[in-house]
Protein backbone atom coordinates (compact mmCIF):
# COMPACT_ATOMS: atom_id res chain seq x y z
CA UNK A 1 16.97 -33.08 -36.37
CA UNK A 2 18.22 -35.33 -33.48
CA UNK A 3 15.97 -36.13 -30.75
CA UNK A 4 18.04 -34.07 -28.12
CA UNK A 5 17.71 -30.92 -30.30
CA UNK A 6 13.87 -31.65 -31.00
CA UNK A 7 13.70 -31.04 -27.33
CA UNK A 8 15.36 -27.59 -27.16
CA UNK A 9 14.08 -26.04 -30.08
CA UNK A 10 11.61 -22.87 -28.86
CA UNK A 11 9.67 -23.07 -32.00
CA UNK A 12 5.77 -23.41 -31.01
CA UNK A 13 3.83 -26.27 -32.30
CA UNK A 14 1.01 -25.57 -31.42
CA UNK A 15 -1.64 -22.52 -32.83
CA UNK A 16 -1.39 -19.11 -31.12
CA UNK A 17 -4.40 -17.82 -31.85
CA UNK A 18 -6.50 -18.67 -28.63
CA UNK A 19 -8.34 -16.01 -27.43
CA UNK A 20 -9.13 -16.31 -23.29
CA UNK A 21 -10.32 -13.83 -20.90
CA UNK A 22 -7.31 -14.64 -18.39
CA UNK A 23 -4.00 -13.00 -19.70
CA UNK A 24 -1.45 -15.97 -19.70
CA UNK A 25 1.35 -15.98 -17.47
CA UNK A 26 4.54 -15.89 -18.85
CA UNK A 27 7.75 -17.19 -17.16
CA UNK A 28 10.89 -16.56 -18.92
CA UNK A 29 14.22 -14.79 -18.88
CA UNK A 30 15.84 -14.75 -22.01
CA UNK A 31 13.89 -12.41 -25.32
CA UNK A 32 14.81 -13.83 -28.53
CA UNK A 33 15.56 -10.80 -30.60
CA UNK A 34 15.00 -11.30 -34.53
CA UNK A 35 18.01 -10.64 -35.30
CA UNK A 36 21.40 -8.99 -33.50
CA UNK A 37 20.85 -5.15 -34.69
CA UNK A 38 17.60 -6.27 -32.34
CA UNK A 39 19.22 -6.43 -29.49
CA UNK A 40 18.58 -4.19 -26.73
CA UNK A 41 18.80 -3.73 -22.73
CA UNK A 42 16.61 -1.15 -21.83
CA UNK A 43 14.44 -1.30 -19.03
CA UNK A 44 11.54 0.65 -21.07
CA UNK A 45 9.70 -2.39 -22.19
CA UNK A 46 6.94 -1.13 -22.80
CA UNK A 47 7.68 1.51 -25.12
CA UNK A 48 10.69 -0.26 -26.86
CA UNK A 49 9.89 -3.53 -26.77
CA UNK A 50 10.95 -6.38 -24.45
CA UNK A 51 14.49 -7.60 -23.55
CA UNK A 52 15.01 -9.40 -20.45
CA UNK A 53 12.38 -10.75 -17.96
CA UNK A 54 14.08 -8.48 -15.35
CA UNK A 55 12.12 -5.90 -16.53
CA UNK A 56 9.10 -7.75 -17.37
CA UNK A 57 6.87 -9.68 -19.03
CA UNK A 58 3.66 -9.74 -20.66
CA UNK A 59 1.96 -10.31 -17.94
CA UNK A 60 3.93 -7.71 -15.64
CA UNK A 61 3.27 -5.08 -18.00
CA UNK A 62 -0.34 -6.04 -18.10
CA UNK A 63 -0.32 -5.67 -14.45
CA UNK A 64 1.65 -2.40 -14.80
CA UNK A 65 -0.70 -0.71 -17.99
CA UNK A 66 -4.48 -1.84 -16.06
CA UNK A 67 -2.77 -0.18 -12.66
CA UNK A 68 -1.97 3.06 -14.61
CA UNK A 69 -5.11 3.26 -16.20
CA UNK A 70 -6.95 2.90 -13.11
CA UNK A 71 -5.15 5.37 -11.18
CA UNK A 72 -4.39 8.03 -14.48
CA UNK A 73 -0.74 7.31 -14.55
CA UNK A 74 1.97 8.12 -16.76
CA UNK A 75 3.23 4.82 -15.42
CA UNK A 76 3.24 2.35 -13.08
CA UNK A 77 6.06 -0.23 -12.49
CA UNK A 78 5.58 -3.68 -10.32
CA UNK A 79 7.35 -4.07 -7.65
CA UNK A 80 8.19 -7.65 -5.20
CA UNK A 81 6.25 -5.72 -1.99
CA UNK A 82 5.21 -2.50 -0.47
CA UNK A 83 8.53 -1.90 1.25
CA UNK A 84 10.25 -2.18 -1.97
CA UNK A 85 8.04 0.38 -2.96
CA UNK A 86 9.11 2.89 -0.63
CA UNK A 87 12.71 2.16 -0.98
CA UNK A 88 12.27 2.70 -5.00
CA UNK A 89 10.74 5.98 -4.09
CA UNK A 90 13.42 6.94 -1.27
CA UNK A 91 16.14 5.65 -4.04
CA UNK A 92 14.89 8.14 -7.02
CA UNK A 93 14.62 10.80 -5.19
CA UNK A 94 17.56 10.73 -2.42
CA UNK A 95 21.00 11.00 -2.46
CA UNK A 96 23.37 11.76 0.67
CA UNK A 97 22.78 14.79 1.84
CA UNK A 98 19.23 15.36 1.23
CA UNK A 99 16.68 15.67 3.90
CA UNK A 100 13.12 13.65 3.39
CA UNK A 101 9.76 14.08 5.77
CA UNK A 102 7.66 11.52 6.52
CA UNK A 103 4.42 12.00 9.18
CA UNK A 104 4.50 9.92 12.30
CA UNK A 105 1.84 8.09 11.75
CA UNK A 106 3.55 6.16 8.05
CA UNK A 107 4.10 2.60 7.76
CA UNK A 108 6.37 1.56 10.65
CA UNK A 109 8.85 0.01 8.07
CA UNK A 110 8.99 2.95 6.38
CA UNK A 111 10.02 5.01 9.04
CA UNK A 112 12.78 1.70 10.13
CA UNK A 113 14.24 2.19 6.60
CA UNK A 114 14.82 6.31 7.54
CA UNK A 115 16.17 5.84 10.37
CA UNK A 116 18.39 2.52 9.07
CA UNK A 117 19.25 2.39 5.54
CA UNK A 118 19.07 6.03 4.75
CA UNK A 119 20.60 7.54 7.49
CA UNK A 120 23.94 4.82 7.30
CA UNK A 121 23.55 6.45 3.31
CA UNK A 122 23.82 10.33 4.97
CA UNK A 123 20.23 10.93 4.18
CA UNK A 124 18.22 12.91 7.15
CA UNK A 125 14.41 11.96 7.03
CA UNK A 126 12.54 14.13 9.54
CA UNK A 127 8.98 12.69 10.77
CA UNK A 128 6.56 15.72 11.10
CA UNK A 129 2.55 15.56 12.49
CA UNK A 130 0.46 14.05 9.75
CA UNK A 131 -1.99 16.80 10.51
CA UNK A 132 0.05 19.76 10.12
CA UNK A 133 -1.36 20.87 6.27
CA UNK A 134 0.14 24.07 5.01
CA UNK A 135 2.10 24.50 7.56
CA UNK A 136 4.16 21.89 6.25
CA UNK A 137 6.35 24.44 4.28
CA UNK A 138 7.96 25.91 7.79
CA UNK A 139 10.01 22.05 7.35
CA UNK A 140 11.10 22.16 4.05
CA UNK A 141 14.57 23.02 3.89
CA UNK A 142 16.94 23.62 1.02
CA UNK A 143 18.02 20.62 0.48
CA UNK A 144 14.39 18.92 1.35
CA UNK A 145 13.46 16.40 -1.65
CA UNK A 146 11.08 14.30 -0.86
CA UNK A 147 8.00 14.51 1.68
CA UNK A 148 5.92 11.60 2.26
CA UNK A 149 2.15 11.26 2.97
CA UNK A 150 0.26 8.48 4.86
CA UNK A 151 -3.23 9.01 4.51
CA UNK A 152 -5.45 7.51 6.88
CA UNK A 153 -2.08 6.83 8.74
CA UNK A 154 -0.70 3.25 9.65
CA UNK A 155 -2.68 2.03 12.91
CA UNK A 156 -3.71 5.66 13.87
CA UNK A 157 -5.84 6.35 11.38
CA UNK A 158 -5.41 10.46 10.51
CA UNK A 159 -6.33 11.61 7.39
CA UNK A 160 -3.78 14.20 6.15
CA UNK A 161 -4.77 17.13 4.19
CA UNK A 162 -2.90 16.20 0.82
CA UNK A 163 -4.10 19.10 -0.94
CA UNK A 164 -2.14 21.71 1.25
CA UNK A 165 0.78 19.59 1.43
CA UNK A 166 0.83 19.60 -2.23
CA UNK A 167 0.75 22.98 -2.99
CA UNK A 168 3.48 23.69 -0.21
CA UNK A 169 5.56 21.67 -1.99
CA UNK A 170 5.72 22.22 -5.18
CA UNK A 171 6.01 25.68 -4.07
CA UNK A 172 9.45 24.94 -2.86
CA UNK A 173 10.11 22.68 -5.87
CA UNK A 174 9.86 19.55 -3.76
CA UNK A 175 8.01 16.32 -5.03
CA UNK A 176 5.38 14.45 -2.74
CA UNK A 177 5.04 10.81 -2.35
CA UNK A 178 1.67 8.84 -1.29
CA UNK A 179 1.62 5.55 0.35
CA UNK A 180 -2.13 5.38 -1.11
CA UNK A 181 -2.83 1.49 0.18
CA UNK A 182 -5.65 2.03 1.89
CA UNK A 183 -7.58 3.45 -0.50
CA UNK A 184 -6.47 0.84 -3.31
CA UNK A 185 -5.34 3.67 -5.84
CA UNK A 186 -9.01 4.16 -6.27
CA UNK A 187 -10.92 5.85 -3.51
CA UNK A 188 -8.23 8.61 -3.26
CA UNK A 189 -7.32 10.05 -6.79
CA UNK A 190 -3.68 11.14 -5.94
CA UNK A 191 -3.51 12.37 -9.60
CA UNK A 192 -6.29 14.67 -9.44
CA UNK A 193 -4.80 16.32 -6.67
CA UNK A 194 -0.94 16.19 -8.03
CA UNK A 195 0.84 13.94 -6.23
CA UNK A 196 3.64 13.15 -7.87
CA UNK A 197 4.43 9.30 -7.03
CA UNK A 198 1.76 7.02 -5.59
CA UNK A 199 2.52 3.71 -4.17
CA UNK A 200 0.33 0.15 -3.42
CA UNK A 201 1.10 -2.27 -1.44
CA UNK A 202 -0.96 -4.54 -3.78
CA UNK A 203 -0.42 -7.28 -1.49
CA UNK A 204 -3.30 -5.77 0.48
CA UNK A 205 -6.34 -4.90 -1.82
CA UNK A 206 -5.59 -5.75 -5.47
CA UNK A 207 -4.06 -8.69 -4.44
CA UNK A 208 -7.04 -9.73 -1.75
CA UNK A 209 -6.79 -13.05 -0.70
CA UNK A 210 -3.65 -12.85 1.39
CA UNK A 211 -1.39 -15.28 -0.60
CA UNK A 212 0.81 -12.84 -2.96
CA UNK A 213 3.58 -10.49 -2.08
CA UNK A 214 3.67 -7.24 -4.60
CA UNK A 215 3.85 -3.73 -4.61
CA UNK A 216 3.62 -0.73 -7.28
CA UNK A 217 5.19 2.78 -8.15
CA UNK A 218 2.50 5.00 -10.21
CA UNK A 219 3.98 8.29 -11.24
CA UNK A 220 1.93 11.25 -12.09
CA UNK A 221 4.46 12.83 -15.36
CA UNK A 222 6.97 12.39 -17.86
CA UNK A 223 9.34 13.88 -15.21
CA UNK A 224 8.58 11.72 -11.93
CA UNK A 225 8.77 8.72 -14.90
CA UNK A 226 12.34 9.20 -15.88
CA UNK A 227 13.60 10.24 -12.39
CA UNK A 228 11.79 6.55 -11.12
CA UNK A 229 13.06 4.30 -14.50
CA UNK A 230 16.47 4.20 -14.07
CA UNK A 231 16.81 3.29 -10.22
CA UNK A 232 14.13 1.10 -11.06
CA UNK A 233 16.32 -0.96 -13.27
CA UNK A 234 19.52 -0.22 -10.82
CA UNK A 235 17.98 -2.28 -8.05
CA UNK A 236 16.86 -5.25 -10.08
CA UNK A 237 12.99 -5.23 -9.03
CA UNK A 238 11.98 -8.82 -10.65
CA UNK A 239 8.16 -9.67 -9.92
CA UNK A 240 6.77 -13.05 -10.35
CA UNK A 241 4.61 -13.41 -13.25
CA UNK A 242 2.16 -16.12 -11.22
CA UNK A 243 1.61 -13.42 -8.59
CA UNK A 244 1.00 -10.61 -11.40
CA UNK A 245 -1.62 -13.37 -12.84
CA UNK A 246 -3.09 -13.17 -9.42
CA UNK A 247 -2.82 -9.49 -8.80
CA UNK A 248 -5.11 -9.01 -12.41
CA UNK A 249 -7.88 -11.63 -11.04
CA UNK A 250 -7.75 -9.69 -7.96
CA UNK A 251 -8.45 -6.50 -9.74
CA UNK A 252 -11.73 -8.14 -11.58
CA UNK A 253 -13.49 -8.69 -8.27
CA UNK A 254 -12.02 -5.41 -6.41
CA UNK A 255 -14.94 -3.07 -6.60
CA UNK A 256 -17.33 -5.29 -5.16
CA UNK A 257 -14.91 -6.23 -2.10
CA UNK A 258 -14.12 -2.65 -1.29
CA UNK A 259 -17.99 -1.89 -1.51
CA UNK A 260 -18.62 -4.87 0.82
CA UNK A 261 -15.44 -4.43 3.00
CA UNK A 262 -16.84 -0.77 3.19
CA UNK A 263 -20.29 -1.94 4.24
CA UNK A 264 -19.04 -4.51 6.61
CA UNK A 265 -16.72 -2.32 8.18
CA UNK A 266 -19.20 0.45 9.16
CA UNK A 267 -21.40 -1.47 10.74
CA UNK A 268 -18.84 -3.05 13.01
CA UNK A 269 -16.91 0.03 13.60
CA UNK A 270 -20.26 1.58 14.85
CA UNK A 271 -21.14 -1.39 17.01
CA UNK A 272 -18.10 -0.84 19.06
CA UNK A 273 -17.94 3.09 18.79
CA UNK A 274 -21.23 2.30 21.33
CA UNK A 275 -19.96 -0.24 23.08
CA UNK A 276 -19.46 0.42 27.12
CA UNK A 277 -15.77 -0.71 26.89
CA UNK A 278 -14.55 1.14 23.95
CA UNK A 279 -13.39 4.77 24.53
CA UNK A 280 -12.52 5.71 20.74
CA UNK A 281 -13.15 4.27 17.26
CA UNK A 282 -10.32 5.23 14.83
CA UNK A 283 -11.76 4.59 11.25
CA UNK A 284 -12.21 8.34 9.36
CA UNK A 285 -15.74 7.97 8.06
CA UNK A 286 -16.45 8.55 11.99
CA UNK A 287 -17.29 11.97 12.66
CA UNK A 288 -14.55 11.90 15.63
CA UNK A 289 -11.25 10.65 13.64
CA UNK A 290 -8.58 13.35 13.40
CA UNK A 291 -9.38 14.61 9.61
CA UNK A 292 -12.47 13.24 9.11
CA UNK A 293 -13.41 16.75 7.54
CA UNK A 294 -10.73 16.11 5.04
CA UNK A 295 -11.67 12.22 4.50
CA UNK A 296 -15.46 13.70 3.37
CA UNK A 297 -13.78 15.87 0.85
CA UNK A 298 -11.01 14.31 -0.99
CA UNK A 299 -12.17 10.83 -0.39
CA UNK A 300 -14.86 8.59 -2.09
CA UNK A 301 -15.45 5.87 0.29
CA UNK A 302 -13.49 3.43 3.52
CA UNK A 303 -12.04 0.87 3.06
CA UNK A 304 -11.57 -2.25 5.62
CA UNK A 305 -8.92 -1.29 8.31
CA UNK A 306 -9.28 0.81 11.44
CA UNK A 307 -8.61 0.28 15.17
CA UNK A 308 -10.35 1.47 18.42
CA UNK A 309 -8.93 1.96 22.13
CA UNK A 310 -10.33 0.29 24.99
CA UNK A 311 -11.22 2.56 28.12
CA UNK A 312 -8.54 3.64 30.46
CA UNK A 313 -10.36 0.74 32.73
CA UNK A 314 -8.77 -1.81 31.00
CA UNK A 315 -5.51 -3.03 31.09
CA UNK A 316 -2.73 -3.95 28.48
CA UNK A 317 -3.41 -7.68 29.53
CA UNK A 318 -7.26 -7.40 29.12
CA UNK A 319 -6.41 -5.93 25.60
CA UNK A 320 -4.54 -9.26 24.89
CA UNK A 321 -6.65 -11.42 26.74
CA UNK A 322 -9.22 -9.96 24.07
CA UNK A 323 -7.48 -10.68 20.96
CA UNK A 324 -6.41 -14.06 22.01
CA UNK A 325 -10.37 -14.75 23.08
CA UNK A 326 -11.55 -14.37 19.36
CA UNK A 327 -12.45 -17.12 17.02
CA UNK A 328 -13.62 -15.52 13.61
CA UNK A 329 -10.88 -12.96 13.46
CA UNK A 330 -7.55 -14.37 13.31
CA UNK A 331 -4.54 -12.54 14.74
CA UNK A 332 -1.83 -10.91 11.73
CA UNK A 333 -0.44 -8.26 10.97
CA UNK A 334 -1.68 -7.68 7.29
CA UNK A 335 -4.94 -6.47 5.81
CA UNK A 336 -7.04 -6.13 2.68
CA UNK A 337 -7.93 -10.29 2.27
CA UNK A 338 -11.02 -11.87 2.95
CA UNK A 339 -10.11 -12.89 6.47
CA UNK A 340 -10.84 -10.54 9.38
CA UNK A 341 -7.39 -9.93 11.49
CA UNK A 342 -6.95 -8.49 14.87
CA UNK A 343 -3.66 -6.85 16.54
CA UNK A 344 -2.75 -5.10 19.71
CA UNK A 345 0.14 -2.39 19.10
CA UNK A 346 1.65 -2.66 23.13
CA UNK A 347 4.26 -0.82 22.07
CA UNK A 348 3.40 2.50 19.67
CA UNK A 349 4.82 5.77 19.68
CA UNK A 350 2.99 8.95 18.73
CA UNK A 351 4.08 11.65 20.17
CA UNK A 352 2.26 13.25 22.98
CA UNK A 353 0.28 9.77 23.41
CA UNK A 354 0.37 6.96 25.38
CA UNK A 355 -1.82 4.20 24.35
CA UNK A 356 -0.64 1.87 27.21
CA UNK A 357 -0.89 -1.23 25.25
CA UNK A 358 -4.98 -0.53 24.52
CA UNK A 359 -5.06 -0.14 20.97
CA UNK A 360 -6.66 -3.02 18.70
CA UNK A 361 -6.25 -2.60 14.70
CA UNK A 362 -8.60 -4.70 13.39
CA UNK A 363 -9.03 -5.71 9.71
CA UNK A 364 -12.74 -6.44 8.44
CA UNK A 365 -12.81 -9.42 6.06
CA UNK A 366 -15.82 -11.07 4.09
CA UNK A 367 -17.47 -12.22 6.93
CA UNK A 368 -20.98 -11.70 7.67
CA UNK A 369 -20.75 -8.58 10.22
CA UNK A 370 -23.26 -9.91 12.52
CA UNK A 371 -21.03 -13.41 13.33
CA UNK A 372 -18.17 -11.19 13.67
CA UNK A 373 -19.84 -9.07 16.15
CA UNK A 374 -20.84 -11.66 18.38
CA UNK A 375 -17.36 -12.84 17.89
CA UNK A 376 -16.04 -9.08 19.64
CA UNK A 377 -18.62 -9.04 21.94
CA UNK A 378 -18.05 -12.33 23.51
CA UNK A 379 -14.35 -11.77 23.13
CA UNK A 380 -14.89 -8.74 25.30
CA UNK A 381 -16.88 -10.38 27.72
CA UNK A 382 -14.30 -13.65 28.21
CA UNK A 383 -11.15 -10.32 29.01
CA UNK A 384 -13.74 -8.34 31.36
CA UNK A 385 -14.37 -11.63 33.55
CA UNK A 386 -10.82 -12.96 33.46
């Protein structure tokens, strides 16, 4: 064998048989198939075997099987990002014509892609109030297909009653959809309660640290599985295997970040729900967050995110002045890493409410809660004297 060829030839050298705790991350494109009546293209890897890296690799579907075994899924398939996600959901279930809901209070670039994408595809998506339960089934329409759930909501915080939401659709034949980021897939069993499709960013939680960009699509059944495959393959969904390494070492160390995110959390969100200059903690293990009731029953803990309002005292200037005054948290947009974030929404819209530029999402990170405290407390004190 020439030289050249030596270099080509995929043959391994050297022994297979090392066993490691870390799965191995596997890069490729091409599958070598045994032999041509091998050959397949089908994007159900994991029960056929592989064929092309589009749909996966080892480590992928490693990813995918420990996400659906967490959350009791038939399924879950990897996505490049939370709003890929949503528009594999919006894409399965869809078509022009159809009419969607979605509560106010989702994911902001959710709500862009209904009233973008989606609409220029003849598909109406109607936003409804994320507290509305049961009565839910006065919007579905005939040709309703999808509703979406938020719960706690994006920024505001409300915790829906998914239950009742649930039942009113599947009454009607319609499926339901969870964006269930905050609670990491874990401390909100969308299964139990028959959801049929529940989404991650796992950029946020799983993920943890801030540096990887993924998202998944757990499905409940065989049905919600073979409506979600096919667009699935359709719109080309390629993860990277290096970020699905990352994604499993994130899940090793998850439970003891939520239960010190949760910890954390609680003790700041408490500090400021008694501060002078704070009129209203949004986080929904406070007994004063819309659905709070509903968080105590369906959920089993809190997680890191929540915001607050300033006092109609201050002004949307102070409210920057305050974020721009602190030193531990850092100002972003994200959440779920190990760094504590702060953001002022000037400009949100919830119907019925003006916020007038006063409320501050914050993100808890790892921290200790006491340096981060004295970190909003001077913060507050540098915007009250300016």
């Amino acid at each position: 064998m020439d030289w050249r060829t030596k270099l080509l030839n995929p043959a391994p050298l050297a022994r297979r048989d090392y066993a490691s705790l870390a799965t191995p991350v596997y890069r490729g494109s091409t599958v070598v198939f045994e032999n041509q009546a091998a050959v397949n293209d089908d994007w159900q890897q994991a029960e056929k075997g592989y064929s092309y890296g589009l749909y996966g690799t080892p480590t992928s579907l490693e990813l995918s099987a420990r996400l659906a075994q967490l959350e009791d899924a038939r399924h879950s398939f990897i996505v490049p990002g939370g709003q890929s996600a949503i528009a594999l959901v919006y894409m399965a279930y869809c078509k022009t014509g159809s009419h969607a809901l979605v509560p106010y209070s989702a994911y902001g670039p959710n709500k862009e892609m209904a009233e973008g994408l989606l609409r220029g595809f003849g598909v109406e998506v109607e936003a409804y109030d994320p507290l509305i339960g049961s009565d839910i089934s006065s919007l579905i329409r005939e040709n309703t297909t999808l509703i979406w759930c938020e719960s706690p909501g994006s920024v505001t915080m409300e915790v829906q009653d998914i239950p009742a939401i649930v039942k009113a659709a599947h009454t009607k034949g319609v499926s339901v959809a969870l964006d269930n980021t905050y609670a990491a897939g874990v401390l909100f069993d969308a299964f139990a309660f028959d959801v049929d499709v529940s989404i991650q960013a796992l950029t946020k939680y799983v993920g943890g640290h801030s540096d990887i960009l993924l998202g998944s699509v757990s499905v409940r059944d065989e049905v919600a599985y073979s409506a979600m495959g096919p667009i699935y393959r359709q719109l080309g969904l390629a993860v990277s295997p290096d970020d699905c390494s990352l994604a499993l070492r994130g899940l090793q160390t998850l439970a003891i970040r939520l239960d010190h995110l949760e910890k954390s959390t609680l003790q700041i969100a408490n500090w400021l729900a008694n501060n002078e200059h704070v009129e209203k903690v949004l986080h929904p293990a406070l007994p004063d967050c819309p659905g709070h009731e509903l968080w105590k029953r369906d959920f089993t803990g809190s997680a890191s995110v929540f915001s607050f309002m300033f006092k109609d005292n201050w002004s949307a200037k102070q409210a920057e002045a305050f974020v721009d005054a602190l030193e531990h948290f850092k100002i972003g947009l994200s959440w779920g890493g190990v760094t504590s974030l702060a953001v002022v929404y000037p400009d949100l819209v919830r119907p019925g409410k003006d916020f007038k530029g006063r409320l501050v999402r914050l993100n808890i990170g790892l921290e200790t809660p006491d340096d981060l405290i004295k970190d909003l407390a001077s913060a507050i004190q540098k915007a009250t004297a300016g």
